[in-house]
C-alpha atoms as a PDB file:
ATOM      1  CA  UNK A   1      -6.557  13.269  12.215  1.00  0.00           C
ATOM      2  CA  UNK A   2      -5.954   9.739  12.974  1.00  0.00           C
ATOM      3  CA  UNK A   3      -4.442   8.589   9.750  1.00  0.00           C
ATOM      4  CA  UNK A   4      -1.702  11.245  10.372  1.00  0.00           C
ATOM      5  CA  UNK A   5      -0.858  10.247  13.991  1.00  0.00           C
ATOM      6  CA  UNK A   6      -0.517   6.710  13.180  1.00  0.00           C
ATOM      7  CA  UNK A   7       1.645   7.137   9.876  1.00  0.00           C
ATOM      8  CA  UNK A   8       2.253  10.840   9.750  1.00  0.00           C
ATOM      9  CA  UNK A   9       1.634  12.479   6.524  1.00  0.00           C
ATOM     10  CA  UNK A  10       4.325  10.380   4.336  1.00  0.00           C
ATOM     11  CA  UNK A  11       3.252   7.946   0.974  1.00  0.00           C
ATOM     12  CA  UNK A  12       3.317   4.990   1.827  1.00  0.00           C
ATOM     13  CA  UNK A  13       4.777   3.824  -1.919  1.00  0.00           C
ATOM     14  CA  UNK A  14       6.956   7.115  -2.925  1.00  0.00           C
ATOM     15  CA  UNK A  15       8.179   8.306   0.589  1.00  0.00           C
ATOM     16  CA  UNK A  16       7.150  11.657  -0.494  1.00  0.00           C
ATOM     17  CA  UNK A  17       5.803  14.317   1.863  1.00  0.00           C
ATOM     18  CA  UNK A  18       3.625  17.581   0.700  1.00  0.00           C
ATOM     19  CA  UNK A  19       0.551  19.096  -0.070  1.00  0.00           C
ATOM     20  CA  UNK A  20      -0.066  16.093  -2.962  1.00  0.00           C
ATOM     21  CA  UNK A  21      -0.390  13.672  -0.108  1.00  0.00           C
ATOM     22  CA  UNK A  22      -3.715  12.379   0.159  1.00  0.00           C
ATOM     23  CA  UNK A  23      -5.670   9.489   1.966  1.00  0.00           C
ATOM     24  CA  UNK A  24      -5.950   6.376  -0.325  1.00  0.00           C
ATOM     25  CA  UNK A  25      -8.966   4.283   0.301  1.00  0.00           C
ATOM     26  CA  UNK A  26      -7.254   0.595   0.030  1.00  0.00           C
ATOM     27  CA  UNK A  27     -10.260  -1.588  -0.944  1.00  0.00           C
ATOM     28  CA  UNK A  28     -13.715  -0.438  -2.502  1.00  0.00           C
ATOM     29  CA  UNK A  29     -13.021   1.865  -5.258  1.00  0.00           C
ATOM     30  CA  UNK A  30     -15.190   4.530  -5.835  1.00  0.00           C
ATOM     31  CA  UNK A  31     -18.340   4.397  -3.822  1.00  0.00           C
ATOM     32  CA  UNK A  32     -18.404   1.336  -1.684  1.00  0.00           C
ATOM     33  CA  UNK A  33     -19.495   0.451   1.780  1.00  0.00           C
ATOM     34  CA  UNK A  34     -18.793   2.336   4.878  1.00  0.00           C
ATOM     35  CA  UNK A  35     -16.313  -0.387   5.572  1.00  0.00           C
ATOM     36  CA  UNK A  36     -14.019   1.456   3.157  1.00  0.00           C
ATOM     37  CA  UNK A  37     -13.322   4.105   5.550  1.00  0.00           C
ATOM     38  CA  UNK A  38     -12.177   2.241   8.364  1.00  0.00           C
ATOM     39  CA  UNK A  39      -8.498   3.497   9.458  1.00  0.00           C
ATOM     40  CA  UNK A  40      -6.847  -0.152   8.527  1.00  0.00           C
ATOM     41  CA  UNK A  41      -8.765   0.530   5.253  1.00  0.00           C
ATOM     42  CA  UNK A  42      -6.541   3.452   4.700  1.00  0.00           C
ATOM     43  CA  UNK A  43      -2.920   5.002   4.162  1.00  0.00           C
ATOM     44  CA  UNK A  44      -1.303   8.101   3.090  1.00  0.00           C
ATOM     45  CA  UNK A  45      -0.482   8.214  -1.072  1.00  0.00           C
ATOM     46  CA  UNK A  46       0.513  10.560  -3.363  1.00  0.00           C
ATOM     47  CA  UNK A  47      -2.392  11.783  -5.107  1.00  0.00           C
ATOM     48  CA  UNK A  48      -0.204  11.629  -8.415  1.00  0.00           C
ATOM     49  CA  UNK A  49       0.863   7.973  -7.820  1.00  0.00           C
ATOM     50  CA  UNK A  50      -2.921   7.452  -6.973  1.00  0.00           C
ATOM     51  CA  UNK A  51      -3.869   8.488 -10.979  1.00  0.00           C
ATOM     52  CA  UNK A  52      -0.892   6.181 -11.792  1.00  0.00           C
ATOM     53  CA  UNK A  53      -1.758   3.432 -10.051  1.00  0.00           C
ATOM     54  CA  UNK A  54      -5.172   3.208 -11.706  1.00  0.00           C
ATOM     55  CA  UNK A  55      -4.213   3.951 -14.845  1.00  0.00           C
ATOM     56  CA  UNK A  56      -1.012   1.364 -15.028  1.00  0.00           C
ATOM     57  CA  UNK A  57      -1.040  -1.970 -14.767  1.00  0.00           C
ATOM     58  CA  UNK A  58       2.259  -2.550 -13.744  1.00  0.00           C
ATOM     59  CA  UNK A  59       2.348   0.068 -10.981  1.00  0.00           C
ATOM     60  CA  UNK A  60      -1.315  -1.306 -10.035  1.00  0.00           C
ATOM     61  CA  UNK A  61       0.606  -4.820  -9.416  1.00  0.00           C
ATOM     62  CA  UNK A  62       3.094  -2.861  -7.316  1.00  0.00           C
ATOM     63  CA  UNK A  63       0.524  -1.341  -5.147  1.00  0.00           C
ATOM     64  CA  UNK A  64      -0.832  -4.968  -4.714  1.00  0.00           C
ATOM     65  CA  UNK A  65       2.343  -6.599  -3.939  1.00  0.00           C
ATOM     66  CA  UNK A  66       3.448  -3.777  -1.532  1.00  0.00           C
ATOM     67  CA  UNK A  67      -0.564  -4.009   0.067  1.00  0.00           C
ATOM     68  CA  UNK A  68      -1.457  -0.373  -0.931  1.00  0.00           C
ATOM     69  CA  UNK A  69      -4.193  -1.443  -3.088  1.00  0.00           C
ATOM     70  CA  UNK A  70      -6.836  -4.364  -1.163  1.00  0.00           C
ATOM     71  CA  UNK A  71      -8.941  -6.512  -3.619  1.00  0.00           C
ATOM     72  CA  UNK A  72     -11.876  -8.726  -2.653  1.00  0.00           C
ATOM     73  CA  UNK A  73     -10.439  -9.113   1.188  1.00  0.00           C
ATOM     74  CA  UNK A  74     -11.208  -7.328   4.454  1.00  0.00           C
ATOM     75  CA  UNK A  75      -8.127  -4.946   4.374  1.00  0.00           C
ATOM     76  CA  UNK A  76      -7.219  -5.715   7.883  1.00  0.00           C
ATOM     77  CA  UNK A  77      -5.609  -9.160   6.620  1.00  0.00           C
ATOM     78  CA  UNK A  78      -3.151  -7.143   4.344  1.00  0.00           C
ATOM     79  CA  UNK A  79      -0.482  -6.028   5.439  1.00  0.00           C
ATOM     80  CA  UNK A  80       1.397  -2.405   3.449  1.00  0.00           C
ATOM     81  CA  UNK A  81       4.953  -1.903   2.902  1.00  0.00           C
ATOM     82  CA  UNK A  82       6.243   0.961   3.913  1.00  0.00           C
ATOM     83  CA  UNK A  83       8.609   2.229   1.799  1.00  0.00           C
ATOM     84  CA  UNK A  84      10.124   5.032   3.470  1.00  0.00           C
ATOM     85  CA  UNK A  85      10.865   2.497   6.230  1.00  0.00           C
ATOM     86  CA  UNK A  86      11.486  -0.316   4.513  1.00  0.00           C
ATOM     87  CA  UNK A  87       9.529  -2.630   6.672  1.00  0.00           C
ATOM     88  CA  UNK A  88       6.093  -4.523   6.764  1.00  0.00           C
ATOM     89  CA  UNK A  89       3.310  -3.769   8.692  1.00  0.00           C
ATOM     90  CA  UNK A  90      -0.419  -4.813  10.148  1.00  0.00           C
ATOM     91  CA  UNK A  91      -2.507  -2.153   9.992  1.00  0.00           C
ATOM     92  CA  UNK A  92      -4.412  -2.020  13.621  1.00  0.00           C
ATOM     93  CA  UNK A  93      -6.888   1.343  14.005  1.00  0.00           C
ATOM     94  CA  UNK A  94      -4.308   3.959  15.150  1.00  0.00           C
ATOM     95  CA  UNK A  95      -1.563   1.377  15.419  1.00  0.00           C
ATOM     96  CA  UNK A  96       0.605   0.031  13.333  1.00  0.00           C
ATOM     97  CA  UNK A  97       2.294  -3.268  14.240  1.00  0.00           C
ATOM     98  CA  UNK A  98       5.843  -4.509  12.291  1.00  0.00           C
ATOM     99  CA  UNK A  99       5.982  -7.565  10.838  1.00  0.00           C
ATOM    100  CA  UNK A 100       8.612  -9.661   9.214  1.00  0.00           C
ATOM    101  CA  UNK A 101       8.759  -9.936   5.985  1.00  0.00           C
ATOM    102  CA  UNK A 102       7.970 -13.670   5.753  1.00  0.00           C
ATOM    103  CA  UNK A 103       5.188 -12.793   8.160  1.00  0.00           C
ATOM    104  CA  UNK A 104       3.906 -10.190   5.759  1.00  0.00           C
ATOM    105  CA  UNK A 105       4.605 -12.918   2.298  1.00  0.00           C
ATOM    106  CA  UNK A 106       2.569 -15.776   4.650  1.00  0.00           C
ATOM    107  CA  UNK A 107      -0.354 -12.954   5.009  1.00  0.00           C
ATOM    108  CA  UNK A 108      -0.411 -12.377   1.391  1.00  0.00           C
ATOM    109  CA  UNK A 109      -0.662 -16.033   0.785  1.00  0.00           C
ATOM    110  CA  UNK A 110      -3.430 -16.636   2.702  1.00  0.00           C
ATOM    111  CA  UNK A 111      -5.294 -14.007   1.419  1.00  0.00           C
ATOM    112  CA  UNK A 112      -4.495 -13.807  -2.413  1.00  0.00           C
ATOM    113  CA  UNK A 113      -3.216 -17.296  -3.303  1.00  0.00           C
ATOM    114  CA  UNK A 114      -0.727 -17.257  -5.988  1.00  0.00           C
ATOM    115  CA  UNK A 115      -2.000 -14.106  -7.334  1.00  0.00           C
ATOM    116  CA  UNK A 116      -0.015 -12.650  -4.701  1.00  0.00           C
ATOM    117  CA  UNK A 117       2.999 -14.059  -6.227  1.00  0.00           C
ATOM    118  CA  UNK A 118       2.046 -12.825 -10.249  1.00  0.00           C
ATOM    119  CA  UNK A 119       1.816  -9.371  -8.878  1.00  0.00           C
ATOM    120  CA  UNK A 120       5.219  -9.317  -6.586  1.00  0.00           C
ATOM    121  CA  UNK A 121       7.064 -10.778  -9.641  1.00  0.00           C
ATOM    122  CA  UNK A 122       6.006  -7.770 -11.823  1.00  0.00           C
ATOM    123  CA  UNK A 123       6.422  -5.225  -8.832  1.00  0.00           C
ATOM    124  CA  UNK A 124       9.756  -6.685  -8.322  1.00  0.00           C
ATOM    125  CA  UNK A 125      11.280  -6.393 -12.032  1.00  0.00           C
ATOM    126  CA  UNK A 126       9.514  -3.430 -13.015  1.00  0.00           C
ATOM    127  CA  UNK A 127      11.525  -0.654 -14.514  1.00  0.00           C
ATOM    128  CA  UNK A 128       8.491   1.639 -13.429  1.00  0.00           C
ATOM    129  CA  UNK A 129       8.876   0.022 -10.085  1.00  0.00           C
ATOM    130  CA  UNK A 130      12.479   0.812  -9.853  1.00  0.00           C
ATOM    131  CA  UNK A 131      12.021   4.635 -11.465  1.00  0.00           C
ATOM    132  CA  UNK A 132       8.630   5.007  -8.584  1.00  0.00           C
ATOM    133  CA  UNK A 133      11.442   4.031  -5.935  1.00  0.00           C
ATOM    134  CA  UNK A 134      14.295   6.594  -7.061  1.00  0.00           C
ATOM    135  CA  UNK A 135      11.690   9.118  -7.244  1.00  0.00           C
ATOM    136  CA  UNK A 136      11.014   9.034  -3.409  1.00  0.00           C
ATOM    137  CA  UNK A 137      14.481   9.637  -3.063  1.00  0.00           C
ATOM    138  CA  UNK A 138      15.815   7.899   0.462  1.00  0.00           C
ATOM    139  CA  UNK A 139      15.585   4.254   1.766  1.00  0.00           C
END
């Protein structure tokens, strides 16, 4: 599968591996365009985190800020923080390209405005936030 070869089988938000690891449609929600399914469009999550996430507000934020989640722009514009390697990058089909942090705050900009910022400020004083990071375990 291509979504494994590009970020092996890893959540992108926990760090987790296992058989809860699932492919997380970024944009579209249920339903949706064929768009949806694009490999940019996607990422590994754990299917746990994925109930969370939807259910949450505070942890949906999170997957906002860290570009997990993709709301009303073309996904490929967004870049995803990968925890388990603490970096930033630009989802490109089966590549992945790494991107500064300011690189990946100046892409969030431009496509969420200061939304971008109201969600980073809860992902980044969240005690959920903090308790979703221990849980993966290694930086």
């Amino acid at each position: 599968m291509l979504l494994e070869a590009r970020d092996e089988r890893v959540c992108a938000m926990t760090a987790q591996r296992g058989d809860r690891i699932v492919p997380q449609h970024r944009a579209g929600g249920m339903g949706g365009g064929k768009s949806k399914h694009d490999l940019h469009g996607l990422v590994w999550l754990d299917s746990i985190v994925n109930g969370q996430i939807e259910a949450d507000a505070t942890l949906q934020a999170m997957a906002f800020a860290w570009g997990v989640k993709v709301r009303a722009v073309d996904p490929a514009r967004v870049p995803v923080f990968y925890r388990h390697e603490h970096a930033w990058f630009v989802l490109e089909g089966v590549e992945r390209r790494e991107v500064s942090a300011v690189v990946a705050l100046d892409m969030m900009l431009a496509a969420y405005g200061d939304r971008y910022l109201a969600w980073k400020a809860t992902a980044d004083e969240s005690p959920r936030a903090a308790l979703l990071v221990a849980r993966g375990g290694r930086f």
